[in-house]
PDB file of N, CA and C in Angstrom:
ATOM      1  N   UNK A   1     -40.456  55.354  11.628  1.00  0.00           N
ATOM      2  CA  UNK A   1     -40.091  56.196  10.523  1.00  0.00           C
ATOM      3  C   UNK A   1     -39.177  55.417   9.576  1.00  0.00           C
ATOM      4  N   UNK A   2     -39.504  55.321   8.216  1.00  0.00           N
ATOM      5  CA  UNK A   2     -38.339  54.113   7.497  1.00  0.00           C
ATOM      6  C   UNK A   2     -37.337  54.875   6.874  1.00  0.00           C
ATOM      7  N   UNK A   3     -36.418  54.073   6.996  1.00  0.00           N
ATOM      8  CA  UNK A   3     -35.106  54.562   6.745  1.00  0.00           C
ATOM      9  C   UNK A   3     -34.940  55.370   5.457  1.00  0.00           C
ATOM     10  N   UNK A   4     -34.083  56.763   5.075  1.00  0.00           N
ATOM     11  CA  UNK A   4     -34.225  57.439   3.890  1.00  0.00           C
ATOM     12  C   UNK A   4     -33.183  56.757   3.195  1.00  0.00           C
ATOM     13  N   UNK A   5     -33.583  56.511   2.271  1.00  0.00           N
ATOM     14  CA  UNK A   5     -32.756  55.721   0.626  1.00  0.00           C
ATOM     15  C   UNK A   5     -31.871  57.140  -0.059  1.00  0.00           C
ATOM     16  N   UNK A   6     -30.163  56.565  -0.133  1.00  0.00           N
ATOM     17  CA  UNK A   6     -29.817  57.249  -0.809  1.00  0.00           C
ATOM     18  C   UNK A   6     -29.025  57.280  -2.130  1.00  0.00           C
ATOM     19  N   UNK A   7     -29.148  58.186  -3.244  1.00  0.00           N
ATOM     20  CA  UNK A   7     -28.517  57.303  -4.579  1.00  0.00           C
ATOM     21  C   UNK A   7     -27.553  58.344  -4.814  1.00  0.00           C
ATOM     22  N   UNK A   8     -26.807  57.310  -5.755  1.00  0.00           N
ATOM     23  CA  UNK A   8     -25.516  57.869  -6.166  1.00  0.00           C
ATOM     24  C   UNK A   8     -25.354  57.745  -7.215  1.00  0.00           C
ATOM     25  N   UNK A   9     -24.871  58.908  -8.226  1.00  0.00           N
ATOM     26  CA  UNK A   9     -24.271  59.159  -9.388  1.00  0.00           C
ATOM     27  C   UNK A   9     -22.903  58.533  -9.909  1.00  0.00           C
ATOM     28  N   UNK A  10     -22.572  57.596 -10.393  1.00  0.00           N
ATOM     29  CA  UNK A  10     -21.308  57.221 -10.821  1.00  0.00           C
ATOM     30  C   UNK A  10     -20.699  58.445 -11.267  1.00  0.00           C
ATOM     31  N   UNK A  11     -21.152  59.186 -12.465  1.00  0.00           N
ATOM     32  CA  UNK A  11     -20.872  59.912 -13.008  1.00  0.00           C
ATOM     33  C   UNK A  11     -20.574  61.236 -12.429  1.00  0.00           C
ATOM     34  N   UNK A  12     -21.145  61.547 -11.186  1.00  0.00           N
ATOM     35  CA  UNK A  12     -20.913  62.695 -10.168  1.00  0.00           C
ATOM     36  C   UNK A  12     -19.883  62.255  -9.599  1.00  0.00           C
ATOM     37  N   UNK A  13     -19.603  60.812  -8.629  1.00  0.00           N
ATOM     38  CA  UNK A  13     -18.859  60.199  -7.862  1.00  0.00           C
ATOM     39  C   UNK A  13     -17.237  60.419  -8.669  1.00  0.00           C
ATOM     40  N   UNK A  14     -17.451  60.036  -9.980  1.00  0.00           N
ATOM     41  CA  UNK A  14     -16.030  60.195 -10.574  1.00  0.00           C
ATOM     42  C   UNK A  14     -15.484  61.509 -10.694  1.00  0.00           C
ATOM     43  N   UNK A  15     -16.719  62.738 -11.383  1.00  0.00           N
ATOM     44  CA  UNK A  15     -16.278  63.806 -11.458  1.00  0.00           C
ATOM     45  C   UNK A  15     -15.627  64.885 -10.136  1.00  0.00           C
ATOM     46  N   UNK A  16     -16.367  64.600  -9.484  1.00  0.00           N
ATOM     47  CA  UNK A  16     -15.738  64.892  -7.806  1.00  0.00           C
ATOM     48  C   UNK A  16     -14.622  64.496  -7.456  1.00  0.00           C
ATOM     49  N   UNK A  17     -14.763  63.084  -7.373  1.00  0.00           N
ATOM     50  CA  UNK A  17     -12.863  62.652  -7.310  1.00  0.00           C
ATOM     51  C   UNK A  17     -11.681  63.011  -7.935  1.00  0.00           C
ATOM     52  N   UNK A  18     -12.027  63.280  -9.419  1.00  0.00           N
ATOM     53  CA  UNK A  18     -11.206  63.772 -10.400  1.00  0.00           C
ATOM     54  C   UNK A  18     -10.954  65.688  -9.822  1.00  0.00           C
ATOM     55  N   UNK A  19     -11.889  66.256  -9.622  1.00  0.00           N
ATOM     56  CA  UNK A  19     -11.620  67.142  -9.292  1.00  0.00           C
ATOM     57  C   UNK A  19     -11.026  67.419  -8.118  1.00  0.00           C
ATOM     58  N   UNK A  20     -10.911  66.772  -7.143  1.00  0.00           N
ATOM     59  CA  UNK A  20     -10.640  66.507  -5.434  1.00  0.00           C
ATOM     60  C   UNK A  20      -8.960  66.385  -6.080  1.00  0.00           C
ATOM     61  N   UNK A  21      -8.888  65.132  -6.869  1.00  0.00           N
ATOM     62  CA  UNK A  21      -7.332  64.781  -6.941  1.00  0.00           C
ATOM     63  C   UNK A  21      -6.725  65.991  -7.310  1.00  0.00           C
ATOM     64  N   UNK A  22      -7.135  66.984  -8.198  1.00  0.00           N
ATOM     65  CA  UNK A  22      -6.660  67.989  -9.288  1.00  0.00           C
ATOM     66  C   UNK A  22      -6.444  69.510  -8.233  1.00  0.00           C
ATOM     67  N   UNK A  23      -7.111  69.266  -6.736  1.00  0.00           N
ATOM     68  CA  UNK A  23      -6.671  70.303  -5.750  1.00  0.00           C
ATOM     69  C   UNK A  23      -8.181  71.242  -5.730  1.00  0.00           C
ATOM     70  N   UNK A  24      -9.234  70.754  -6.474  1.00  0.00           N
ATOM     71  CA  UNK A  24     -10.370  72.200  -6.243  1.00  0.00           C
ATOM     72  C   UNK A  24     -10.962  72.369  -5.398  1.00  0.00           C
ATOM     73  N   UNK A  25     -10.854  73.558  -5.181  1.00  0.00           N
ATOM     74  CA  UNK A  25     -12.102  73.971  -3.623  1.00  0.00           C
ATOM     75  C   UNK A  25     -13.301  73.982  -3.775  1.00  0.00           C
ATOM     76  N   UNK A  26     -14.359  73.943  -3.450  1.00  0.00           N
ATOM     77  CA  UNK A  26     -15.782  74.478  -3.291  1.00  0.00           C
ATOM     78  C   UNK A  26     -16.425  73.957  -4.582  1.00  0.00           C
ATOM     79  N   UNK A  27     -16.323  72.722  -3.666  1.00  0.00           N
ATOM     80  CA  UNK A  27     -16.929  71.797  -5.144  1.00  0.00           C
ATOM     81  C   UNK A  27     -18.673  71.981  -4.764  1.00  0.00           C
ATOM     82  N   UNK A  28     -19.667  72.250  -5.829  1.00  0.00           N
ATOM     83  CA  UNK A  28     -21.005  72.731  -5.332  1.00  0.00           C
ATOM     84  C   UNK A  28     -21.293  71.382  -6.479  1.00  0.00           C
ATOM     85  N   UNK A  29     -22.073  70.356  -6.228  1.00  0.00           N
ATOM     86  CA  UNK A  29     -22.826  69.151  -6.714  1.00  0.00           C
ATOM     87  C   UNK A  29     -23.671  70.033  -7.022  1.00  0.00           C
ATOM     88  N   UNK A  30     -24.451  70.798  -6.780  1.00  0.00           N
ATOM     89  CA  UNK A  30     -25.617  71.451  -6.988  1.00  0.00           C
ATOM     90  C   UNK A  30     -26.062  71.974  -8.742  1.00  0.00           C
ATOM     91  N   UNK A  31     -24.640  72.067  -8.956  1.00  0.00           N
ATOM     92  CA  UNK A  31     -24.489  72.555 -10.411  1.00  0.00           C
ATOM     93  C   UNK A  31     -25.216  73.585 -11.054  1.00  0.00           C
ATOM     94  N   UNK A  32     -25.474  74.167 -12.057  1.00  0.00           N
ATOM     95  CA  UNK A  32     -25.867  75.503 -12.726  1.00  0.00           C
ATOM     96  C   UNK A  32     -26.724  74.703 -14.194  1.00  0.00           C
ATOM     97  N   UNK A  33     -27.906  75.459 -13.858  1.00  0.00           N
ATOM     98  CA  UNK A  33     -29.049  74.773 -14.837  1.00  0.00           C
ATOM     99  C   UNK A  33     -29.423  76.340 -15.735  1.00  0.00           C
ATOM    100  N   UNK A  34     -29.777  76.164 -16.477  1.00  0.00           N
ATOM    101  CA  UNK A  34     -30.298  77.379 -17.648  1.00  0.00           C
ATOM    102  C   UNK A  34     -30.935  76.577 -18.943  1.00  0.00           C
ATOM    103  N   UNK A  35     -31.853  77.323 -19.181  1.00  0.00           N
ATOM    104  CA  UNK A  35     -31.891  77.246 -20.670  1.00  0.00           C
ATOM    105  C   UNK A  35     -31.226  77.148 -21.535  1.00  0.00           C
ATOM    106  N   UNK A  36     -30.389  77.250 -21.578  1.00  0.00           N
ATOM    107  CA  UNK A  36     -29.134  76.650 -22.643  1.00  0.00           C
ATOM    108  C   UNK A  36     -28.587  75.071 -22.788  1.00  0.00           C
ATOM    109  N   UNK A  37     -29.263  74.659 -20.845  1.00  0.00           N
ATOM    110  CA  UNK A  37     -28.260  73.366 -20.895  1.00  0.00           C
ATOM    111  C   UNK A  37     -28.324  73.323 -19.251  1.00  0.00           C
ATOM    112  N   UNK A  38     -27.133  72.165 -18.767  1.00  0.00           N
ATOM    113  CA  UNK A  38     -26.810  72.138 -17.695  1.00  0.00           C
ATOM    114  C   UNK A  38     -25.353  72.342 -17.435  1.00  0.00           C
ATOM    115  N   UNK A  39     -24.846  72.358 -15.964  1.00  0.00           N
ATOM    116  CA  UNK A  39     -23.232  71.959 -15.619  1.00  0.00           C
ATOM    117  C   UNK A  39     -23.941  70.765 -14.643  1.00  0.00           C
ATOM    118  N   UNK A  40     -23.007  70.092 -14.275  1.00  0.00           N
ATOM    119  CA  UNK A  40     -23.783  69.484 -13.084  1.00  0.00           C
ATOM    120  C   UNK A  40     -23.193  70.011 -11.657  1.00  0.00           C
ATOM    121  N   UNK A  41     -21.748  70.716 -12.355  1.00  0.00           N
ATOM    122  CA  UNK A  41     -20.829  70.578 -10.670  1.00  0.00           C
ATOM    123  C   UNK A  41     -20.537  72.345 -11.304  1.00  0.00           C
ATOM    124  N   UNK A  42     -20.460  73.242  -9.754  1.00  0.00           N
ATOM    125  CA  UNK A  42     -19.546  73.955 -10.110  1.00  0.00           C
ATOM    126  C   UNK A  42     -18.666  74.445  -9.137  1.00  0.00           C
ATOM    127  N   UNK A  43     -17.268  74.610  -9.642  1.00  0.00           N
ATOM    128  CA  UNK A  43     -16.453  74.516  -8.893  1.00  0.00           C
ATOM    129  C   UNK A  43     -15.588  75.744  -8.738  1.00  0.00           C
ATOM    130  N   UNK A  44     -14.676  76.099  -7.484  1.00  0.00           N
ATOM    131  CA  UNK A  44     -13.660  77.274  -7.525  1.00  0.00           C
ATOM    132  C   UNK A  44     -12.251  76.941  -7.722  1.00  0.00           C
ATOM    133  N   UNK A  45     -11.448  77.369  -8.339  1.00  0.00           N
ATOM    134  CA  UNK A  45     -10.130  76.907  -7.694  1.00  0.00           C
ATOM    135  C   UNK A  45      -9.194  77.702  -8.597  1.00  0.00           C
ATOM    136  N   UNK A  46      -8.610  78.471  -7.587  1.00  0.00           N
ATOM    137  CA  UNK A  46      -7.939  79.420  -7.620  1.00  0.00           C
ATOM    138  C   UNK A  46      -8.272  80.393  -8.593  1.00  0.00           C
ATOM    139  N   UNK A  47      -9.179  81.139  -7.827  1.00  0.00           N
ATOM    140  CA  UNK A  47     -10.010  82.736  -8.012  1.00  0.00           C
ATOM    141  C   UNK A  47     -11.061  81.610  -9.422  1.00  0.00           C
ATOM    142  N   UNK A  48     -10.716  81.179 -10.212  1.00  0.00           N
ATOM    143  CA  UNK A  48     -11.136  80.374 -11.679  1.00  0.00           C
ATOM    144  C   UNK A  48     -12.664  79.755 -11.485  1.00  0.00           C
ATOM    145  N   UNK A  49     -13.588  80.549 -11.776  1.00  0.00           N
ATOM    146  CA  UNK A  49     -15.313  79.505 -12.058  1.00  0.00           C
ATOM    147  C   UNK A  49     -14.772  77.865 -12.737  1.00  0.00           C
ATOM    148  N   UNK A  50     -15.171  76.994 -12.392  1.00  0.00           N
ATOM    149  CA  UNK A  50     -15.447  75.928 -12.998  1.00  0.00           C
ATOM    150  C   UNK A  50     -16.136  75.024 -13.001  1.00  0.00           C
ATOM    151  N   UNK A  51     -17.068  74.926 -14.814  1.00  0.00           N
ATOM    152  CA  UNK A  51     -18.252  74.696 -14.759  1.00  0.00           C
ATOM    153  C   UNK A  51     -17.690  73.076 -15.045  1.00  0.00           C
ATOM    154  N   UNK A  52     -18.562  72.038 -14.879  1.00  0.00           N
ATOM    155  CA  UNK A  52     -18.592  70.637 -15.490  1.00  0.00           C
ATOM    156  C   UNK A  52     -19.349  69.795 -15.809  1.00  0.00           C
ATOM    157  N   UNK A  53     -19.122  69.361 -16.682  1.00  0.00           N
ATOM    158  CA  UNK A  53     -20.667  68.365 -17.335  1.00  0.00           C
ATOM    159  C   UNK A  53     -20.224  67.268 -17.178  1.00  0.00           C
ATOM    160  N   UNK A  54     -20.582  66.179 -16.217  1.00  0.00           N
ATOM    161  CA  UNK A  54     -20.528  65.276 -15.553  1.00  0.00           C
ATOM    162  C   UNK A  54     -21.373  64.088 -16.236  1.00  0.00           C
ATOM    163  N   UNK A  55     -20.916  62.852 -17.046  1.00  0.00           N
ATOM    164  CA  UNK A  55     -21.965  61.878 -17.401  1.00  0.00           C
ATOM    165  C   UNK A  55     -20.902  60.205 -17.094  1.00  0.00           C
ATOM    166  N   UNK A  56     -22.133  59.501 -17.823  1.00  0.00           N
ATOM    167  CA  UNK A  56     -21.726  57.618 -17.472  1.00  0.00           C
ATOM    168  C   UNK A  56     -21.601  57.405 -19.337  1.00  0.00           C
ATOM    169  N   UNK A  57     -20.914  56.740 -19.317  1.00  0.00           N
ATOM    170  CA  UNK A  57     -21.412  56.151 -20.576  1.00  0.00           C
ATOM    171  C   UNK A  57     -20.284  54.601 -20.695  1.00  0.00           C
ATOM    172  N   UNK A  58     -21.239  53.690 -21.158  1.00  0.00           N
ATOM    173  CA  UNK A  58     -20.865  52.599 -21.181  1.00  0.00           C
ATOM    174  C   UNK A  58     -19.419  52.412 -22.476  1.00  0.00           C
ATOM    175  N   UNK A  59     -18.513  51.745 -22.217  1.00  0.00           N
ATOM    176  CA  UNK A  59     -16.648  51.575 -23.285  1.00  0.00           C
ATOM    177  C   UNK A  59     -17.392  51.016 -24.179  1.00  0.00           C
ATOM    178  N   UNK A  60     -17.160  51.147 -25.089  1.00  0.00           N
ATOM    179  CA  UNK A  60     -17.746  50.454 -26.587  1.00  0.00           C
ATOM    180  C   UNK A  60     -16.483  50.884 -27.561  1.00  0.00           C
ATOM    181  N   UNK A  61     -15.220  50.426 -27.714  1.00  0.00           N
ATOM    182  CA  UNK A  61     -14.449  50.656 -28.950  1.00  0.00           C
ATOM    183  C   UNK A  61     -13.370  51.084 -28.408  1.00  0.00           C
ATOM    184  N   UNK A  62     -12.882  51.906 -29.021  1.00  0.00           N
ATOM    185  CA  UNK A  62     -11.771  52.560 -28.656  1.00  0.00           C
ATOM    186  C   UNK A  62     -12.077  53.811 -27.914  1.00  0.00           C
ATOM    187  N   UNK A  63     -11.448  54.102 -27.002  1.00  0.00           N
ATOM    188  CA  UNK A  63     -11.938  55.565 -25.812  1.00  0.00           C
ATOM    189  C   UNK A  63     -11.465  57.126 -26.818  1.00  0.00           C
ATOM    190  N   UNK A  64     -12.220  57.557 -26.576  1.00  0.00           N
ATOM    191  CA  UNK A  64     -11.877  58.922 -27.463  1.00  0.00           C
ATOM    192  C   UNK A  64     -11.996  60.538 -25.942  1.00  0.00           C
ATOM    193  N   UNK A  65     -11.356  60.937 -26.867  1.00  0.00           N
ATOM    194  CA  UNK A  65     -11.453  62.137 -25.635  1.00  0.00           C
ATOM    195  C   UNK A  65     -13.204  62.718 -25.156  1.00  0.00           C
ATOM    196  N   UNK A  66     -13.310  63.129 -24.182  1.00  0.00           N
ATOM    197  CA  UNK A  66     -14.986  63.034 -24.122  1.00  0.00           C
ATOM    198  C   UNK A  66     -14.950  64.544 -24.784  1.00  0.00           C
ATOM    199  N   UNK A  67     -16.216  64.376 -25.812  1.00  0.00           N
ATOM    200  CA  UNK A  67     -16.509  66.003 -26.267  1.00  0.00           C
ATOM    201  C   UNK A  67     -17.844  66.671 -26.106  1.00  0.00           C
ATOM    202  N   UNK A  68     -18.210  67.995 -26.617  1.00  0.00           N
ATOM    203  CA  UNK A  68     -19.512  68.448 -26.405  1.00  0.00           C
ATOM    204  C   UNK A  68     -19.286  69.589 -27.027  1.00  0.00           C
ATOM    205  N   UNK A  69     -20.387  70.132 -27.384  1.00  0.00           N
ATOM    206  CA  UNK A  69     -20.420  71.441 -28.292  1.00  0.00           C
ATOM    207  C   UNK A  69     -19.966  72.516 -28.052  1.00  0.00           C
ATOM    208  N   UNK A  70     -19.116  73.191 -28.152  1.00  0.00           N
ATOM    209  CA  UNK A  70     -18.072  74.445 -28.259  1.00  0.00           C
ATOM    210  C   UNK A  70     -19.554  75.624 -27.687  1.00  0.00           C
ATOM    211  N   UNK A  71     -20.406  75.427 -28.818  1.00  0.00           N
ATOM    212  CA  UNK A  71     -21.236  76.656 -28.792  1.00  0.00           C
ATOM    213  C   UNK A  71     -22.312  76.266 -27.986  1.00  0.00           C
ATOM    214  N   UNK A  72     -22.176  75.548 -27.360  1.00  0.00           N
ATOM    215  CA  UNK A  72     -23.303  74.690 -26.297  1.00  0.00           C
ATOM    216  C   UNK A  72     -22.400  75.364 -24.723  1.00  0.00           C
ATOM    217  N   UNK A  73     -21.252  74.777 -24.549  1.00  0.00           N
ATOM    218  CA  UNK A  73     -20.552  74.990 -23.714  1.00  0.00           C
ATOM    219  C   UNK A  73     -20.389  77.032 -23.541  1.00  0.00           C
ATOM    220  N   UNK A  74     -20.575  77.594 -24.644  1.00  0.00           N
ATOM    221  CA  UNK A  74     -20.428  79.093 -24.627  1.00  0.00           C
ATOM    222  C   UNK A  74     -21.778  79.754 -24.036  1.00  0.00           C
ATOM    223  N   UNK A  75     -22.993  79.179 -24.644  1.00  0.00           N
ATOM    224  CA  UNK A  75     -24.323  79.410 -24.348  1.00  0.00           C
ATOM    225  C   UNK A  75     -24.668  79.769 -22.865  1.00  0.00           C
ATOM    226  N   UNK A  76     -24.081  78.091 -22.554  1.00  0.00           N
ATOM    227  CA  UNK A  76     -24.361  77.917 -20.937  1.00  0.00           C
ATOM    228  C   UNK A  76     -23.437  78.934 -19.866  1.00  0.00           C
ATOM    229  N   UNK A  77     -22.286  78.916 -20.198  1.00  0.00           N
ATOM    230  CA  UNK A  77     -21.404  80.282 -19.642  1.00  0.00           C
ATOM    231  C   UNK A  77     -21.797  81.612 -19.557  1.00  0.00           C
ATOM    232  N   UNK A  78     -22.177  81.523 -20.654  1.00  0.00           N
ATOM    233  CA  UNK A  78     -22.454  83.263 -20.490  1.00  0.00           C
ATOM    234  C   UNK A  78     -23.867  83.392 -20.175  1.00  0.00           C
ATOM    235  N   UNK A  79     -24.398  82.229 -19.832  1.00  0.00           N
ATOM    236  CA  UNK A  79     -25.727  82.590 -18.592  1.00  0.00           C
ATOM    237  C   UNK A  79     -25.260  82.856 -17.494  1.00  0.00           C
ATOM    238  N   UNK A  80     -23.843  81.627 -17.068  1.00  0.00           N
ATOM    239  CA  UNK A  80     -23.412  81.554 -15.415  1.00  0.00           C
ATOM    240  C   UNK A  80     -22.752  83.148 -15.263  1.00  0.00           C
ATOM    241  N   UNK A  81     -22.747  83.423 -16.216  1.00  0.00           N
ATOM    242  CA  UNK A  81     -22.113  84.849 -16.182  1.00  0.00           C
ATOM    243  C   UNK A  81     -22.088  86.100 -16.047  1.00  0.00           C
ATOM    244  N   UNK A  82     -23.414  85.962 -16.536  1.00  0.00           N
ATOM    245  CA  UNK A  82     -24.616  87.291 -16.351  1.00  0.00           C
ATOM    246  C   UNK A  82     -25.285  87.078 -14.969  1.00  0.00           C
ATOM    247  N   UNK A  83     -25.213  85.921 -14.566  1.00  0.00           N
ATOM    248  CA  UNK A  83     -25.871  85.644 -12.981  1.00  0.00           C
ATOM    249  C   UNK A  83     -24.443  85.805 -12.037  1.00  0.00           C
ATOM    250  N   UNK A  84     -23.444  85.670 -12.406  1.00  0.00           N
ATOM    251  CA  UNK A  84     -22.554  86.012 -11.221  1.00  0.00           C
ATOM    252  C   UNK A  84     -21.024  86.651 -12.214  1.00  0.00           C
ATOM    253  N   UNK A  85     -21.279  87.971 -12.158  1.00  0.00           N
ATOM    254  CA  UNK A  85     -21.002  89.059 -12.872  1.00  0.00           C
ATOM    255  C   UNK A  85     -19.587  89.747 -12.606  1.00  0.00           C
ATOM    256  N   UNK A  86     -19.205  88.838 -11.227  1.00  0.00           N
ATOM    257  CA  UNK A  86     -17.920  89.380 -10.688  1.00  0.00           C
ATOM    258  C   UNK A  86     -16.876  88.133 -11.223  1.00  0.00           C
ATOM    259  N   UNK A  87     -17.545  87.248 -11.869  1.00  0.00           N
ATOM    260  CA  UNK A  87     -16.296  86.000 -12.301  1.00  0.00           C
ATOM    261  C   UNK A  87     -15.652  86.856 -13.513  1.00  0.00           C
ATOM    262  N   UNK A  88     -14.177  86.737 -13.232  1.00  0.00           N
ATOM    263  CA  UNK A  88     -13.292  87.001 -13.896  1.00  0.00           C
ATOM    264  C   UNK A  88     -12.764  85.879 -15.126  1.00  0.00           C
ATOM    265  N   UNK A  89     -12.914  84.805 -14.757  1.00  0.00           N
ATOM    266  CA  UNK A  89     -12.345  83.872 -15.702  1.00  0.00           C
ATOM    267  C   UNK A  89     -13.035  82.959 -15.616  1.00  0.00           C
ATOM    268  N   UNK A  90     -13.536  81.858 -16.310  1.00  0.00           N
ATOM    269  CA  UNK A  90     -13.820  80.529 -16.574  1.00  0.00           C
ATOM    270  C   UNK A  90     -13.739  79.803 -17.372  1.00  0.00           C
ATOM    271  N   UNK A  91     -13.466  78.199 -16.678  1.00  0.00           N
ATOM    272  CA  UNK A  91     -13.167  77.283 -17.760  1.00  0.00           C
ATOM    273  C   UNK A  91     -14.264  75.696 -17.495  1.00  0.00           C
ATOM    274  N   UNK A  92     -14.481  75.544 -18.713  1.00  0.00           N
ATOM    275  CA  UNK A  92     -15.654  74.244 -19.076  1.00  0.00           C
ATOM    276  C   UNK A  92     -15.085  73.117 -18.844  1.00  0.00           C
ATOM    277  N   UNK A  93     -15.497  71.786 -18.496  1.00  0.00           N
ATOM    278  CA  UNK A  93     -14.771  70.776 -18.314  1.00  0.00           C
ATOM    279  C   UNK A  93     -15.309  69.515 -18.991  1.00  0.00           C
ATOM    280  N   UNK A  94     -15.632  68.259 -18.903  1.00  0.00           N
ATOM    281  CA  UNK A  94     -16.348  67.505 -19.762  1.00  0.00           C
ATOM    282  C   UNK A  94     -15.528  66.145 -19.160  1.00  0.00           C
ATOM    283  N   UNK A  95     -16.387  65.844 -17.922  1.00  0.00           N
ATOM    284  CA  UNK A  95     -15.982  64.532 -16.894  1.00  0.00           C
ATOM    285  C   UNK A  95     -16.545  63.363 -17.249  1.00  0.00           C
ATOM    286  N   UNK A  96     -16.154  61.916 -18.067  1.00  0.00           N
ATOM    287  CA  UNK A  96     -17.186  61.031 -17.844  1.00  0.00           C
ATOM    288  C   UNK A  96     -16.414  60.077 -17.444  1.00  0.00           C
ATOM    289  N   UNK A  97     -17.539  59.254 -16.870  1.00  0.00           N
ATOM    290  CA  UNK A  97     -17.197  57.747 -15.847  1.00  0.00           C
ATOM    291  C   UNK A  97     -17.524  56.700 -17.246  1.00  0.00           C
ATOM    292  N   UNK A  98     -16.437  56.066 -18.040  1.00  0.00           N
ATOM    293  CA  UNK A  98     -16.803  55.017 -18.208  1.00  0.00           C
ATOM    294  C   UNK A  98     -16.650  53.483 -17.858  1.00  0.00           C
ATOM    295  N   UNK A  99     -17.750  53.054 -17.719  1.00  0.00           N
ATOM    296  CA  UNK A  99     -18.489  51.899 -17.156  1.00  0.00           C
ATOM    297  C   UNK A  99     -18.130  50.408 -17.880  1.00  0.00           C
ATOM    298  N   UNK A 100     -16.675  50.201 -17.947  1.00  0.00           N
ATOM    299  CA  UNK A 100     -16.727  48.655 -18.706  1.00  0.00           C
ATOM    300  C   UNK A 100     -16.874  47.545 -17.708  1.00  0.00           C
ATOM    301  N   UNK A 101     -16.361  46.668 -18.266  1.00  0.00           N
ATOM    302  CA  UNK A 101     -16.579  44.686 -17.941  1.00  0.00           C
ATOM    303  C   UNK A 101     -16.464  45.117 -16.503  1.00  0.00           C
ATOM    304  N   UNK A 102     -17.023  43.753 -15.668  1.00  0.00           N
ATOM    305  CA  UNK A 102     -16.787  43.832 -14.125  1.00  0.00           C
ATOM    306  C   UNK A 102     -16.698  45.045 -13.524  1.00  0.00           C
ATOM    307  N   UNK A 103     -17.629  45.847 -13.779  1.00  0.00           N
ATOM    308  CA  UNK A 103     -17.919  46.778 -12.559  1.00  0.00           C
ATOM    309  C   UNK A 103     -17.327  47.765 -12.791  1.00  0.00           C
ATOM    310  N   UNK A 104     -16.634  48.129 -13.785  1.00  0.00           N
ATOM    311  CA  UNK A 104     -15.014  48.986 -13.462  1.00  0.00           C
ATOM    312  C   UNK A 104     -15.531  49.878 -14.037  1.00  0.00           C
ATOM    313  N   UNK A 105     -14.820  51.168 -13.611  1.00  0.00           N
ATOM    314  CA  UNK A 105     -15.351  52.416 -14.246  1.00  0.00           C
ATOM    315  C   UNK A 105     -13.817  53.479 -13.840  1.00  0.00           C
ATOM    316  N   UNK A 106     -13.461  54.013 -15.631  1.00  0.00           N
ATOM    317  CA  UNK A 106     -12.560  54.833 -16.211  1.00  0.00           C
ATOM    318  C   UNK A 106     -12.674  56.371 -16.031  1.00  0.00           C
ATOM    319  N   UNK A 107     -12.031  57.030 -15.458  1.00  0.00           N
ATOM    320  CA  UNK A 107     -12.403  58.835 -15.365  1.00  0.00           C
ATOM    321  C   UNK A 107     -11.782  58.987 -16.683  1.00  0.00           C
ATOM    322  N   UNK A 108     -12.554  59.455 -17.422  1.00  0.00           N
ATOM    323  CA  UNK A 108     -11.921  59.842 -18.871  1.00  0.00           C
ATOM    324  C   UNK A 108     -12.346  61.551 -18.546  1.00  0.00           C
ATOM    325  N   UNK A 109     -11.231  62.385 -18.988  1.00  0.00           N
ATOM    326  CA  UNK A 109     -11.574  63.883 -19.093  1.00  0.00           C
ATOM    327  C   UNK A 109     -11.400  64.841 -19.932  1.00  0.00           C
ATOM    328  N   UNK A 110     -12.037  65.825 -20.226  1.00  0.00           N
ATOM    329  CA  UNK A 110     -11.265  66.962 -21.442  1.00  0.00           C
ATOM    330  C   UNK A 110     -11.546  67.885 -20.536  1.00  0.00           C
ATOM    331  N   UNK A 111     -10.082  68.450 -19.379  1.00  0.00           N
ATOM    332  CA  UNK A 111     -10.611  69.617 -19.224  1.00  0.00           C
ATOM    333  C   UNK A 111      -9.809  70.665 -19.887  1.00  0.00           C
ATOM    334  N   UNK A 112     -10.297  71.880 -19.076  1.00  0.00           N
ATOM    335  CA  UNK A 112     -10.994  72.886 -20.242  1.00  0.00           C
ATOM    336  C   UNK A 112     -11.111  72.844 -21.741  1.00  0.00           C
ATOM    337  N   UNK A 113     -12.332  72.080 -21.952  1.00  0.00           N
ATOM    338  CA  UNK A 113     -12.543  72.590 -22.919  1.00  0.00           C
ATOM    339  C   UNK A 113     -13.047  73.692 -23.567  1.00  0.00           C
ATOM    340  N   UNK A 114     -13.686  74.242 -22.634  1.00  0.00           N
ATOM    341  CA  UNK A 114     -13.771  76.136 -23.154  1.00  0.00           C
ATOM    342  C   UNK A 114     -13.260  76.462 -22.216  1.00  0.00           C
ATOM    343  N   UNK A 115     -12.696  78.150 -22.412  1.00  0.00           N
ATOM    344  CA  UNK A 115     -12.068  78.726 -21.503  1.00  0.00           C
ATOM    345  C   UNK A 115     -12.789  80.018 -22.128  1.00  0.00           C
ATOM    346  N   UNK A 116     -13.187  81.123 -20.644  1.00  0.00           N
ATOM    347  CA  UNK A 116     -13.525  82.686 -21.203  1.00  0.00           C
ATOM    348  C   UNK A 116     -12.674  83.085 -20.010  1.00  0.00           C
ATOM    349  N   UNK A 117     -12.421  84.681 -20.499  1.00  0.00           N
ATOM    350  CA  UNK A 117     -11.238  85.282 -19.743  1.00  0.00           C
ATOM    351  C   UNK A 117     -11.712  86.787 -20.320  1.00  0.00           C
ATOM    352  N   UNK A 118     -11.846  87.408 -18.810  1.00  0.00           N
ATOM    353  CA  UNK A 118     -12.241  89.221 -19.168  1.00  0.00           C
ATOM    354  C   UNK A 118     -11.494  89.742 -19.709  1.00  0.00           C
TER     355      UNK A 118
END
């Protein structure tokens, strides 16, 4: 039987850690997909949904805060929302691994960048 091959996400690998350091529970890799978009991770921590969009992107210039569309980030929520109807609060996050010289790779983050609250 040959051995199963397994791959890894830089961009998951960082966002996990970043979140691990920051204290969150019930980190789900599995993430929340819709028509609107994706999260890749979603996470609990303390009573709080938290969704995250997890990517790589190679340093080119000066590092800027990582961003993404306000009304992109709202879209996708209020799908996770209507599917699990008892979340009281949530907040959006926006994790990337960047990838410069020799191997090295930067957790750059904006979290919450959206926040909804009942």
């Amino acid at each position: 039987m040959p051995e199963q091959e397994t791959t890894y996400s830089i961009a998951m690998l960082a966002a996990v850690r970043r979140l691990g350091e920051l204290g969150f529970e019930n980190i789900d890799e599995g993430g929340f997909s819709c028509d609107e978009g994706s999260a890749q991770i979603v996470a609990n921590n303390g009573g709080i949904a938290h969704l995250v969009i997890a990517r790589a992107k190679r340093t080119r210039g000066a590092v800027a805060k990582p961003r993404e569309s306000e009304a992109k980030m709202r879209r996708i929520a209020m799908a996770y929302l209507i599917e699990h109807p008892d979340v009281e609060e949530l907040q959006f996050h926006v994790i990337e691994a960047l990838i410069g010289e020799h191997a090295t790779a930067t957790i750059n983050a904006s979290m919450c960048a959206y926040h909804w609250e009942r």
